[in-house]
Protein backbone atom coordinates (compact mmCIF):
# COMPACT_ATOMS: atom_id res chain seq x y z
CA UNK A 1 96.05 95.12 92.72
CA UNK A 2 97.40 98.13 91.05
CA UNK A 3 97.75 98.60 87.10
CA UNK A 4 99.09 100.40 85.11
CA UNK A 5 100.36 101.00 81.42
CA UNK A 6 101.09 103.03 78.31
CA UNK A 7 98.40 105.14 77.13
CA UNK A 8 95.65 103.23 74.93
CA UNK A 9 97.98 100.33 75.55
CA UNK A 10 95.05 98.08 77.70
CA UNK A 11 94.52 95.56 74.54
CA UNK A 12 97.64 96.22 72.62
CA UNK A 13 100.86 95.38 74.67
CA UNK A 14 101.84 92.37 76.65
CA UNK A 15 101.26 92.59 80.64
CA UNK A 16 103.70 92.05 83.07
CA UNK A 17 103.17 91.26 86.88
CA UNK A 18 105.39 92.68 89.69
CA UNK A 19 105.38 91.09 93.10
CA UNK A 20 106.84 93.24 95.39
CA UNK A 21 105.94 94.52 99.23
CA UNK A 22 108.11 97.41 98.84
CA UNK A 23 106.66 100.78 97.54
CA UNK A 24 109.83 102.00 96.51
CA UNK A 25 110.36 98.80 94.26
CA UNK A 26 106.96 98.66 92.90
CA UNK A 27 107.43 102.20 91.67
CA UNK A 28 110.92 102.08 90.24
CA UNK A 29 109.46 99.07 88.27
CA UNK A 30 106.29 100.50 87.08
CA UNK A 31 108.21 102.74 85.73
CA UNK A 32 110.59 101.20 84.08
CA UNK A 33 108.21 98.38 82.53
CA UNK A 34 105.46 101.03 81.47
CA UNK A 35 108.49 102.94 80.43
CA UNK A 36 108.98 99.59 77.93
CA UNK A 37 106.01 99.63 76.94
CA UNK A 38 104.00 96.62 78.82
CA UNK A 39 101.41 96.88 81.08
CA UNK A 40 101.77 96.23 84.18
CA UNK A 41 99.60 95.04 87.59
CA UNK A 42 101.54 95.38 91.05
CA UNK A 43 100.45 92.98 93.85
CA UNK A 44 102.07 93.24 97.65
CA UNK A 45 102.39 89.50 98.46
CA UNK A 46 103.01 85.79 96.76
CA UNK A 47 99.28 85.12 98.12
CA UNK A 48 98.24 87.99 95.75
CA UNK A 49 100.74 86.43 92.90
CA UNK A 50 98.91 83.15 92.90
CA UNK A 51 95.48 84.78 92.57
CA UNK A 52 96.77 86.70 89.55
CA UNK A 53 98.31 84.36 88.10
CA UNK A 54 95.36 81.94 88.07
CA UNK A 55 92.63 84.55 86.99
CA UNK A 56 94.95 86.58 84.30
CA UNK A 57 97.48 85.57 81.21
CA UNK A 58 100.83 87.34 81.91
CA UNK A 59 104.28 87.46 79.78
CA UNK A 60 105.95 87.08 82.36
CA UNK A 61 106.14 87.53 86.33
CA UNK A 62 108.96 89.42 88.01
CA UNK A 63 108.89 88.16 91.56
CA UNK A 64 110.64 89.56 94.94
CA UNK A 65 111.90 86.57 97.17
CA UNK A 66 111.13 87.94 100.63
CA UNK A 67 107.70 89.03 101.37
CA UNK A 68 105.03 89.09 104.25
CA UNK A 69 101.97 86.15 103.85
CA UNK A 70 103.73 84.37 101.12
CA UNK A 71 107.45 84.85 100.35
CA UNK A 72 108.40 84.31 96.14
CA UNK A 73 109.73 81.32 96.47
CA UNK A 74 106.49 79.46 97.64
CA UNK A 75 104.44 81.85 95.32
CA UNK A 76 106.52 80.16 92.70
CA UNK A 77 105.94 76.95 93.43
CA UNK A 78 102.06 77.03 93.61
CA UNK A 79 101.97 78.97 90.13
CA UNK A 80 104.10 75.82 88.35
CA UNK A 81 101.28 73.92 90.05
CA UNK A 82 98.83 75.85 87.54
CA UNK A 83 97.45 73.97 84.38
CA UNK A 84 98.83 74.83 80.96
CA UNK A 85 100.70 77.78 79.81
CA UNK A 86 99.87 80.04 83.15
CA UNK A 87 102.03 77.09 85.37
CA UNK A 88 105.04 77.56 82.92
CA UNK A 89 105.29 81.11 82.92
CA UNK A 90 108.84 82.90 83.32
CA UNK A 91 109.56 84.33 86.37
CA UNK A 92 112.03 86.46 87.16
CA UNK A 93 113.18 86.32 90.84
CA UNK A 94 114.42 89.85 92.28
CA UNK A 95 116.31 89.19 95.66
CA UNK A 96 118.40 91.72 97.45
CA UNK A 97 121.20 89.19 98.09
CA UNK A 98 123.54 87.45 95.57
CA UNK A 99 125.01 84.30 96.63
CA UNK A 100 125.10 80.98 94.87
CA UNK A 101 122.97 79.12 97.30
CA UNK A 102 120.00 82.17 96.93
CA UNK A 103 120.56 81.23 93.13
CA UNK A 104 119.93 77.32 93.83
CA UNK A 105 116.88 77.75 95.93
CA UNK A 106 115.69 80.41 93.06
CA UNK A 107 116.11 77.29 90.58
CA UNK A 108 114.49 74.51 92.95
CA UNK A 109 111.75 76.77 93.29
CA UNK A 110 111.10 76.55 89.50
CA UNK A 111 111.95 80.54 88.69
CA UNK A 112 113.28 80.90 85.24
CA UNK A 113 116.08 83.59 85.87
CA UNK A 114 117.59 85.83 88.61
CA UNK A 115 118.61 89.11 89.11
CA UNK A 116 119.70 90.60 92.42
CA UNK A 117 118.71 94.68 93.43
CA UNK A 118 119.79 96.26 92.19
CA UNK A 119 118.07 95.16 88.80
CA UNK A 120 119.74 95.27 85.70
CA UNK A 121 116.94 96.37 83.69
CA UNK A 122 118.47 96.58 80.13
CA UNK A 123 119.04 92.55 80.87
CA UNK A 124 115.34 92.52 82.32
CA UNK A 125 114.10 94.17 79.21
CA UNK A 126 116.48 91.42 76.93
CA UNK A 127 115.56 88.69 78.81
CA UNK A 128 111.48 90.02 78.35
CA UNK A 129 111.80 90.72 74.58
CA UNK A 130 113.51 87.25 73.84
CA UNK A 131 110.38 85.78 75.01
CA UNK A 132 107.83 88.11 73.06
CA UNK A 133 109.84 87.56 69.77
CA UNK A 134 110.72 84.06 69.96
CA UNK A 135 107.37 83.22 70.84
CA UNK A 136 108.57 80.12 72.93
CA UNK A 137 107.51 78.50 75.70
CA UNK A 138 108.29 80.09 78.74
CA UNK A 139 109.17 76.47 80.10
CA UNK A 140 112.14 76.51 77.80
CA UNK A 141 113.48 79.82 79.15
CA UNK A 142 113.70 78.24 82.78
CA UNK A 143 115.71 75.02 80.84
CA UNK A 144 118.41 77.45 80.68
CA UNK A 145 118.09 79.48 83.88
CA UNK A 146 119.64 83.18 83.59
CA UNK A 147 121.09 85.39 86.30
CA UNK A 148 120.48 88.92 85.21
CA UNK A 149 123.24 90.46 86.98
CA UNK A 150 125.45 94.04 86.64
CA UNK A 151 129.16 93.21 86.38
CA UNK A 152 131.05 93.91 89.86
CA UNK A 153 133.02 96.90 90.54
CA UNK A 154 134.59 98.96 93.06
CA UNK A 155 131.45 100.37 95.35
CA UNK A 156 130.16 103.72 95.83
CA UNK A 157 127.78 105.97 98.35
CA UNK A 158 125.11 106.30 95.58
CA UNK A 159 125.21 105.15 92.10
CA UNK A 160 123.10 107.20 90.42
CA UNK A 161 123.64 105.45 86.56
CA UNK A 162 121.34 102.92 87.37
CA UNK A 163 118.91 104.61 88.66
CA UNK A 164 119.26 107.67 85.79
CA UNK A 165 119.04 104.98 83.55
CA UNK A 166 115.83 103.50 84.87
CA UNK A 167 113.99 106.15 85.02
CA UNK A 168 114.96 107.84 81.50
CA UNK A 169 114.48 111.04 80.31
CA UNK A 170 110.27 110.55 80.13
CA UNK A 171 110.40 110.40 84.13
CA UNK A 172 112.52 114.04 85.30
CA UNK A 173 112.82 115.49 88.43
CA UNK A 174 109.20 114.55 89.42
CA UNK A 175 109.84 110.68 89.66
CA UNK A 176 113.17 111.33 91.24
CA UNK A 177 111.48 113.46 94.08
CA UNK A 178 109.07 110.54 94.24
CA UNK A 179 111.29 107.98 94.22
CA UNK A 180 113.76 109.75 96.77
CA UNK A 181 111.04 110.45 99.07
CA UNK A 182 109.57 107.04 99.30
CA UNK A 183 113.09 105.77 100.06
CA UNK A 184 113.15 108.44 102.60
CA UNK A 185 110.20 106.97 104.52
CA UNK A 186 110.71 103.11 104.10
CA UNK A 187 114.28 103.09 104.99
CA UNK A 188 113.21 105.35 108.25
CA UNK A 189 110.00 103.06 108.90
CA UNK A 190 112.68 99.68 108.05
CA UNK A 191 115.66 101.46 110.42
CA UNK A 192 112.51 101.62 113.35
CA UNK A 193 111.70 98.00 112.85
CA UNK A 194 115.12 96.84 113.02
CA UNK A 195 116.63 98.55 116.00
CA UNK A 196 113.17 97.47 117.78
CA UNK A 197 113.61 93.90 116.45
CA UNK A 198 117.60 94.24 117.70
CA UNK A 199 116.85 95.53 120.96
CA UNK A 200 114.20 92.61 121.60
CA UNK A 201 116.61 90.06 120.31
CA UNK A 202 114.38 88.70 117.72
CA UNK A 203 116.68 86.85 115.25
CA UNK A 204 114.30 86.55 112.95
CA UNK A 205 112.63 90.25 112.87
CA UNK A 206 116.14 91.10 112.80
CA UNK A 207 117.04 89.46 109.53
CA UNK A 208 113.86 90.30 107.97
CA UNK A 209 113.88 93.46 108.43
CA UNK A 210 117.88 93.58 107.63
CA UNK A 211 116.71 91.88 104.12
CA UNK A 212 114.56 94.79 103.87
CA UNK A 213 116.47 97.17 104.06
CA UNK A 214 119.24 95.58 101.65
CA UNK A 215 116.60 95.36 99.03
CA UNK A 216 115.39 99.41 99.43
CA UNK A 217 118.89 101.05 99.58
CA UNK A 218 119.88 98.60 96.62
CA UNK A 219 116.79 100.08 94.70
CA UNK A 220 118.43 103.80 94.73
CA UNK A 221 122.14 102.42 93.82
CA UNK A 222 123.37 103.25 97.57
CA UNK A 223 125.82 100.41 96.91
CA UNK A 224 128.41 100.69 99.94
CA UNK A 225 125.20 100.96 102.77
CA UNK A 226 123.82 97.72 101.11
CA UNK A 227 127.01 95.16 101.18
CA UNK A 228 127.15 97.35 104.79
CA UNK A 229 123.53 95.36 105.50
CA UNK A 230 124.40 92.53 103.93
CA UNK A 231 127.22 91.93 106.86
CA UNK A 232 124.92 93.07 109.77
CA UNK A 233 122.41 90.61 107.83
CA UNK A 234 124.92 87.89 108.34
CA UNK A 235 125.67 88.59 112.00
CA UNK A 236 122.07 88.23 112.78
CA UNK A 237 121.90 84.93 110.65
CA UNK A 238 124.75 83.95 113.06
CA UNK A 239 122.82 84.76 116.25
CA UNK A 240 125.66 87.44 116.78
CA UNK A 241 123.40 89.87 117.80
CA UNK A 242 125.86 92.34 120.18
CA UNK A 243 127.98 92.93 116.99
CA UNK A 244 124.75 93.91 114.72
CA UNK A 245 124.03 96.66 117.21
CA UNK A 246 127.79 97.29 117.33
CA UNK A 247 127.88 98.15 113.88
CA UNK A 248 125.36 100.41 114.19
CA UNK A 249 127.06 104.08 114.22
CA UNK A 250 128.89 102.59 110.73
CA UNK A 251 125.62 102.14 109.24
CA UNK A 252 123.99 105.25 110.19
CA UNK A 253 126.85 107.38 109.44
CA UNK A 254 126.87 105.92 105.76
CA UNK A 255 122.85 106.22 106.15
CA UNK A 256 123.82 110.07 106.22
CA UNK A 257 125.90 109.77 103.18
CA UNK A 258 123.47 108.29 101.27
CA UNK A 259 120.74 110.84 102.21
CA UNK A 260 122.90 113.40 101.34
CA UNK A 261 123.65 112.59 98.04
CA UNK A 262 120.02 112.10 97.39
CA UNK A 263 119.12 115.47 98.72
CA UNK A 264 121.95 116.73 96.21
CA UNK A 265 120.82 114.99 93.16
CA UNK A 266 116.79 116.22 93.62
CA UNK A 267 117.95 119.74 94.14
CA UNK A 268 120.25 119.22 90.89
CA UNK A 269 117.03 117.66 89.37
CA UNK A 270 114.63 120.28 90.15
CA UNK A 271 116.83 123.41 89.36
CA UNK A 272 117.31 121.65 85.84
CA UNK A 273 113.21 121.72 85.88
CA UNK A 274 113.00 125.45 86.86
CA UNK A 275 115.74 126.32 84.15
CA UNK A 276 114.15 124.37 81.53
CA UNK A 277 110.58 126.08 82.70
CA UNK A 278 112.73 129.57 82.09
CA UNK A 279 114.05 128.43 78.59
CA UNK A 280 110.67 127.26 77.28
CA UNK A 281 108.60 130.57 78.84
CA UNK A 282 106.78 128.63 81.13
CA UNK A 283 107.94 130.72 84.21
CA UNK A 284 107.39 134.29 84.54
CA UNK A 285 109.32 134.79 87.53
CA UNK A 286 110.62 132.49 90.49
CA UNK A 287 110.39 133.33 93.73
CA UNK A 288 114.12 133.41 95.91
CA UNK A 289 114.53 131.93 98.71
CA UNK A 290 111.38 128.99 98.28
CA UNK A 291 112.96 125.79 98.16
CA UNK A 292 111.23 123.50 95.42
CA UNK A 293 112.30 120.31 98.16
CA UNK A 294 110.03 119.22 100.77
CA UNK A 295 111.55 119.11 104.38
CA UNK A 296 113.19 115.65 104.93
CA UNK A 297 110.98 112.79 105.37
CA UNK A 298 111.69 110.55 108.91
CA UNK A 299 114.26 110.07 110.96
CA UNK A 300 116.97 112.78 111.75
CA UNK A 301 120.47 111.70 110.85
């Protein structure tokens, strides 16, 4: 287990737990929630969620659905199993699809409210201080289940807002280089496993690691590749494996939108660091020609 938190805040501000296998997700919400001012511990798996939930007092619990060990939704149920307050804790479920039967089995699984990738944090953040200032029991919150969801609109190759938004002005071009370059390498490692899983004709490596993949390009805003895995996620669902691998040259070439973007906004990000360096006298000189972005990370689009 990982913690983190604002500084001196150990004893002074309420701590959150994220539940996430995903780097790039367990980052991006750091973050954000340290960013809020809570302190936060990041475990990998719903096994790991039960254990800290049993040993520690939490505000509240923001839990991914899909997971390796123990997925959220059986995490879930064994922490409503707890005694007293630490069984009705709120938990928020974070799922990379939004459909109404993911929201039921959310509910029958006892989560208290819902919000698909990518997360709506200013509704995170509402839904998180309601509960510190009302002081009620997190059982009531889950009375009146909440889906913490971005109003729908006409999809782009990356929208940035979100992610901007996020991250804030505290985080600068340093968390968006880190952010950008651990989507780099799970989206190549998650690409590997599913062509691998596609080629064997594993339905259900397929879909997992389609679900994946939904949930990490969701996590940077690339909005048109993840409704784009969202269909190949339903062909595999459907055992319609030949027209997953069909779509494949779609997905890749949006793949190469997407990474293009990216590479566009960290270059925009760190020339705004090296001009701001300039402005406050913190650079002498810069030397031409020395590119302040690593080479790409994975696969070659």
């Amino acid at each position: 287990m990982r913690s983190s938190g604002p500084t001196g805040g150990e004893s002074i501000y309420p701590r959150l737990l994220v539940v996430d296998d995903n780097p790039l997700n367990q980052r991006l919400a750091e973050h954000v929630l340290v960013k809020m001012s809570y302190c936060v511990d990041v475990v990998s798996d719903g096994e790991q969620a039960v254990a800290a939930a049993t040993e520690r007092d939490y505000l509240a619990i923001l839990m991914d659905c899909q997971m390796p060990v123990m997925d959220g939704f059986d995490a879930t149920r064994a922490i409503r199993r707890l005694p007293g307050q630490r069984g009705q804790i709120s938990i928020i479920a974070m799922t990379a699809f939004d459909t109404d039967e993911d929201r039921q089995r959310c509910l029958e699984a006892g989560m208290s409210a819902f919000s698909p990738k990518p997360v709506d944090w200013s509704s995170v953040e509402a839904f998180l201080q309601n509960i510190v200032t009302s002081g009620s029991a997190a059982v009531e919150a889950r009375k009146s289940y909440l889906s913490l969801k971005q109003a729908r609109r006409e999809r782009v190759v990356l929208n940035l807002d979100a992610l901007a938004q996020a991250i804030g002005d505290e985080g600068g071009p340093d968390v968006v280089t880190e952010l950008v370059a651990l989507f780099k390498t799970e989206s190549s490692d998650l690409f590997d496993r599913l062509g691998l899983a596609l080629a064997r004709g594993d339905v259900g490596l397929s879909h997992s690691a389609c679900t994946d993949l939904r949930g990490t390009v969701s996590s940077v805003g690339a909005e048109r590749l993840a409704d784009l895995m969202s269909d190949v996620s339903n062909m595999i669902y459907l055992d319609h494996i030949d027209e997953a691998i069909d779509s494949a040259d779609r997905v890749w070439g949006e793949f190469a939108l997407v990474l293009a973007e990216l590479d566009e906004s960290v270059a925009r990000e760190q020339k705004m660091k090296l001009a701001n360096a300039f402005a406050e006298g913190e650079l002498a000189a810069h030397t031409p020609g020395i590119s302040p972005w690593p080479a790409p990370v994975g696969r070659a689009v």
